[in-house]
Protein backbone atom coordinates (compact mmCIF):
# COMPACT_ATOMS: atom_id res chain seq x y z
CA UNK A 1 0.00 0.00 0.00
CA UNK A 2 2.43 2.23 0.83
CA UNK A 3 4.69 1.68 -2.29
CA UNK A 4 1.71 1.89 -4.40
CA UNK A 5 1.12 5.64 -2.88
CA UNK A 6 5.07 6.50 -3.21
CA UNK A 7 4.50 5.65 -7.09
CA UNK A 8 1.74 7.83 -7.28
CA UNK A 9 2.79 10.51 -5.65
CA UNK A 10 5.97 10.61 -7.47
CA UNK A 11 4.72 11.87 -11.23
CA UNK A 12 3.82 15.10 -8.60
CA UNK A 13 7.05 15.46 -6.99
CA UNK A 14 8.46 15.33 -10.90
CA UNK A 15 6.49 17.85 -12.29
CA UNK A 16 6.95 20.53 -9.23
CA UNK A 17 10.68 20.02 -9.35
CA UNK A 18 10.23 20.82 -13.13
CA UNK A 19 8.23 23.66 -12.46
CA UNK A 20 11.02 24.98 -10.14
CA UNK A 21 14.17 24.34 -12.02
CA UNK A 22 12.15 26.44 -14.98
CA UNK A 23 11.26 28.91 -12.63
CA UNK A 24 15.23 29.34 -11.51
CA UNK A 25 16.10 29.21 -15.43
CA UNK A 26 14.00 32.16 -15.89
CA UNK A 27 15.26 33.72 -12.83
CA UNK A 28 19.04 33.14 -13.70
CA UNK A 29 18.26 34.37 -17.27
CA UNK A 30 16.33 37.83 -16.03
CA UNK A 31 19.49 38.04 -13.61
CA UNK A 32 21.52 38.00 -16.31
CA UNK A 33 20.20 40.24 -18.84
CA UNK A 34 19.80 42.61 -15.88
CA UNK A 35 23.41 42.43 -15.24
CA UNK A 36 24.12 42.94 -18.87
CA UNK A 37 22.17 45.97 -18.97
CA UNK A 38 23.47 47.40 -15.94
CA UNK A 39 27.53 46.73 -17.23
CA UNK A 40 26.20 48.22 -20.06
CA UNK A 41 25.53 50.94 -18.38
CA UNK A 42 28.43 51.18 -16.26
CA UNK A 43 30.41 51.23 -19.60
CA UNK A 44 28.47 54.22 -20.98
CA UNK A 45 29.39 56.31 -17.68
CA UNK A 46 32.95 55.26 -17.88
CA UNK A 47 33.09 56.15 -21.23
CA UNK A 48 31.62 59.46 -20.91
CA UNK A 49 33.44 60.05 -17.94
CA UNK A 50 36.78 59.25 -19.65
CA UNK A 51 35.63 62.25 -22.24
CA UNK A 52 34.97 64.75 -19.55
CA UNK A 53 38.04 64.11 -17.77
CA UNK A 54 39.77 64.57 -21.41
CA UNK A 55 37.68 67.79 -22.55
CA UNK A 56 39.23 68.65 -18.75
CA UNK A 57 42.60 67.90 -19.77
CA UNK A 58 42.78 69.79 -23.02
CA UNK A 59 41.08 73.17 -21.26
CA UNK A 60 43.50 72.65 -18.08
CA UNK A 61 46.46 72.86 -21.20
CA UNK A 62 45.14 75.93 -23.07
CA UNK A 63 44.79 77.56 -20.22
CA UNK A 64 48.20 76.64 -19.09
CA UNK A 65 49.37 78.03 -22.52
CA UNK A 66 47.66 81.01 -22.14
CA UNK A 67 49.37 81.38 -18.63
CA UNK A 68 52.59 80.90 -19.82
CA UNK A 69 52.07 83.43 -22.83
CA UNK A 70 50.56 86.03 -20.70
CA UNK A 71 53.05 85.88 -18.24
CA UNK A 72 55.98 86.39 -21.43
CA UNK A 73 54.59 88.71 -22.56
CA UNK A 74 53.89 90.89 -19.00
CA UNK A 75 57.77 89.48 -18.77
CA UNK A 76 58.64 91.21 -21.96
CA UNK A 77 56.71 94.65 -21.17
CA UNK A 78 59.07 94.47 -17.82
CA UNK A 79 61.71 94.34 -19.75
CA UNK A 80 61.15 96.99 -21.79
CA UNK A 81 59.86 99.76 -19.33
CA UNK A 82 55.82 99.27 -20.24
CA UNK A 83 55.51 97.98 -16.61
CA UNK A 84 55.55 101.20 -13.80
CA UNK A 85 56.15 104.62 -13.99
CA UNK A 86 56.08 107.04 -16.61
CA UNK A 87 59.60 107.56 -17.72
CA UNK A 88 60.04 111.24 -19.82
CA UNK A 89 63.63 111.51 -18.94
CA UNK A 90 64.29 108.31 -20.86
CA UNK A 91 61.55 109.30 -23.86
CA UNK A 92 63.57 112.60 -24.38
CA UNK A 93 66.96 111.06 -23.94
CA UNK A 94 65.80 108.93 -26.39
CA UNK A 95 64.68 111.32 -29.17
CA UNK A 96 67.76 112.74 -29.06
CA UNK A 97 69.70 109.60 -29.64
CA UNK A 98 67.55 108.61 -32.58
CA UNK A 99 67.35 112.51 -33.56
CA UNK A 100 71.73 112.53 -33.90
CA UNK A 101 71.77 108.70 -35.37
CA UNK A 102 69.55 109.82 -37.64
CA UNK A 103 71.00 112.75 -38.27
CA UNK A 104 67.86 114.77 -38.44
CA UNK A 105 68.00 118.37 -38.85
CA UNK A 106 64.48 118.94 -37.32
CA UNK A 107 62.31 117.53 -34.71
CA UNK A 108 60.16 119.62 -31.95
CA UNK A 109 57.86 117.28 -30.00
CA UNK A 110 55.45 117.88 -27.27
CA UNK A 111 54.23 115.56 -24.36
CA UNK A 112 50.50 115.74 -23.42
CA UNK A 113 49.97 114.74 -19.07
CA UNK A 114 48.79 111.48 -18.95
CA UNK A 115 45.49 109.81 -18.84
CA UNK A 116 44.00 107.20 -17.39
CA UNK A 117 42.74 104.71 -20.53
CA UNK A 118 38.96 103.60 -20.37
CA UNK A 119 39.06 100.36 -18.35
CA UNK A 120 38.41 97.42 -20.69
CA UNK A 121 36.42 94.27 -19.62
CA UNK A 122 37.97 91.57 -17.89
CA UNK A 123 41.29 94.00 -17.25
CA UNK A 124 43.09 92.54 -14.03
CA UNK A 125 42.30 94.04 -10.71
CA UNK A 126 44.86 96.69 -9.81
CA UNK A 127 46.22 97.17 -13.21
CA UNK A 128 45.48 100.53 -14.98
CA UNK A 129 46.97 101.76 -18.48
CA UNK A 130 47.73 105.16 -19.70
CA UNK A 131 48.56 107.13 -22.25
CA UNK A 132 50.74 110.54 -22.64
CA UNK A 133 49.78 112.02 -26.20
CA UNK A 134 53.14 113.24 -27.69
CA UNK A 135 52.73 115.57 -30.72
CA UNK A 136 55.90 115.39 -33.15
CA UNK A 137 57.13 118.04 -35.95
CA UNK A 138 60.33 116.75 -37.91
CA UNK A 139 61.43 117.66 -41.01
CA UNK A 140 62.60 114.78 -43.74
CA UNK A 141 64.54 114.51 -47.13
CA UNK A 142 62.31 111.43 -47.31
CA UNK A 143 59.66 109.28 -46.62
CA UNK A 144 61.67 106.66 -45.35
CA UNK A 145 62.77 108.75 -42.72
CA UNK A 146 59.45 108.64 -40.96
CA UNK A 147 59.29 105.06 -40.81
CA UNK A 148 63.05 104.34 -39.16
CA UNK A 149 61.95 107.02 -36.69
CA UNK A 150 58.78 105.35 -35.49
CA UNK A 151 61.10 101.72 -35.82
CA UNK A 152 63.81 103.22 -33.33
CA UNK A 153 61.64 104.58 -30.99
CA UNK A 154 59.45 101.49 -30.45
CA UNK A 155 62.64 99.73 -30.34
CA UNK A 156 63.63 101.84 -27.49
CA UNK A 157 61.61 100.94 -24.81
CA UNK A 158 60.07 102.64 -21.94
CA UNK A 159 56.56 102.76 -23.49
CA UNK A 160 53.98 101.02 -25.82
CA UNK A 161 53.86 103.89 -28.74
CA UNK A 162 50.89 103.51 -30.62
CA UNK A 163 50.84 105.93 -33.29
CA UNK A 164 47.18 107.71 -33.88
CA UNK A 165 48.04 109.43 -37.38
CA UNK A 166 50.51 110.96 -39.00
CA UNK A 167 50.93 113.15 -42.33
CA UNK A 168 53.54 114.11 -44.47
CA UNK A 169 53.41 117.74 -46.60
CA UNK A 170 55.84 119.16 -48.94
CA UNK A 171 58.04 121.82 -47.69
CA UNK A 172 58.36 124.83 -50.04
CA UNK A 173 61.60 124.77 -51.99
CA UNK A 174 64.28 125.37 -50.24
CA UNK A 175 67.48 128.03 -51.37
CA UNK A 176 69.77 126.51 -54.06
CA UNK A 177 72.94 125.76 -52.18
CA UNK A 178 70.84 123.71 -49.57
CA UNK A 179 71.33 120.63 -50.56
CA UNK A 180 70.48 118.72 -47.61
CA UNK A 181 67.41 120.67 -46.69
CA UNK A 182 64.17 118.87 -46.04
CA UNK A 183 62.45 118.89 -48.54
CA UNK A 184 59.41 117.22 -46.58
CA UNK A 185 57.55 118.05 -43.28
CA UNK A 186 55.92 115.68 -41.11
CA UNK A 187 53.63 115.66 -38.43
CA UNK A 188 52.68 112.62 -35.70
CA UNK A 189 50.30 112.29 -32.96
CA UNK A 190 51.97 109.03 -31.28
CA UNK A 191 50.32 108.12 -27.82
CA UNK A 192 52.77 106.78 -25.01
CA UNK A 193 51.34 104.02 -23.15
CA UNK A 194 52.59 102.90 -19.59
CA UNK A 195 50.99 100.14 -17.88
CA UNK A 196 50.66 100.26 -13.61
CA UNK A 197 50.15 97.35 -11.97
CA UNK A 198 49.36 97.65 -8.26
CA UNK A 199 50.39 94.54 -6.98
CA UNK A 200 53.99 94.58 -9.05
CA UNK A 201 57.28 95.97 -7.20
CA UNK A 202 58.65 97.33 -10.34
């Protein structure tokens, strides 16, 4: 009796241990697609994080560029006198070297006070620019004369010159024996520029 209700209780035992080891299968499948999906998505984020941090890297080395080529270039205005004080001793000494190199028989000049330049956006805290207008009369045999003037005074320091205009007229004629006179007449309106930086030592 007993063995007869063993065998018929075993087609039941057969089918729910079927029913289970499907029911795990499912379960071990819906695990895995899950975990599929989710290194998917673990991929994506590392991915896109690996292009932030480089989009970070390349801005952190342009701006490191622009450091170091700000800082040459406020290293080269040092160097040539932009940086502090206004220096006319030095802009007159140096019209006068570049008046005998030259050998120019006329130049009159006039230096304007200084202004303070309208403040442009973004300008450093503590750093101000100006600008002495100097008004310049010389007289040339030729053009070319005007140009190695304005070359040798940039080239000698102590301010930015930025030059607002100039014009060049024709003298009247000059007497017969004078050979060398100027035959030309020119006429500049060159602005100085100095550069103060309150937190510099210079």
């Amino acid at each position: 009796m007993k063995v007869a209700e063993m065998l018929a209780r075993a087609p039941w035992r057969a089918a729910i241990v079927a029913v289970l080891l499907a029911a795990s299968g499912a379960a071990l499948v819906i695990a895995a697609r899950q975990g599929i999906v989710q290194a998917n998505q673990q991929l994506l984020a590392a991915h896109a994080e690996r292009a932030q941090l480089r989009e970070q890297l390349v801005r952190v080395t342009q701006d490191e560029r622009e450091v170091g080529e700000r800082a040459d270039l406020y290293r080269r205005l040092v160097e040539l006198h932009v940086v502090g004080a206004e220096r006319r001793l030095e802009w007159t000494e140096s019209l006068a070297r570049i008046r005998e190199r030259r050998q120019l028989a006329e130049l009159r000049y006039q230096i304007a006070p200084r202004r303070l330049l309208q403040a442009l956006p973004g300008k450093p805290g503590g750093v101000d620019s100006y600008a002495s207008t100097m008004k310049i009369e010389m007289g040339l045999l030729h053009e070319g004369d005007l140009f190695r003037f304005l070359e040798d005074l940039r080239a000698s320091g102590n301010a930015y010159y930025a030059v607002n205009q100039c014009s060049i007229a024709r003298r009247t004629p000059a007497a017969p024996d004078a050979t060398l006179a100027p035959r030309l007449r020119a006429a500049c309106e060159i602005d100085l520029i100095t550069i103060h930086d309150g937190g510099s030592r210079t």
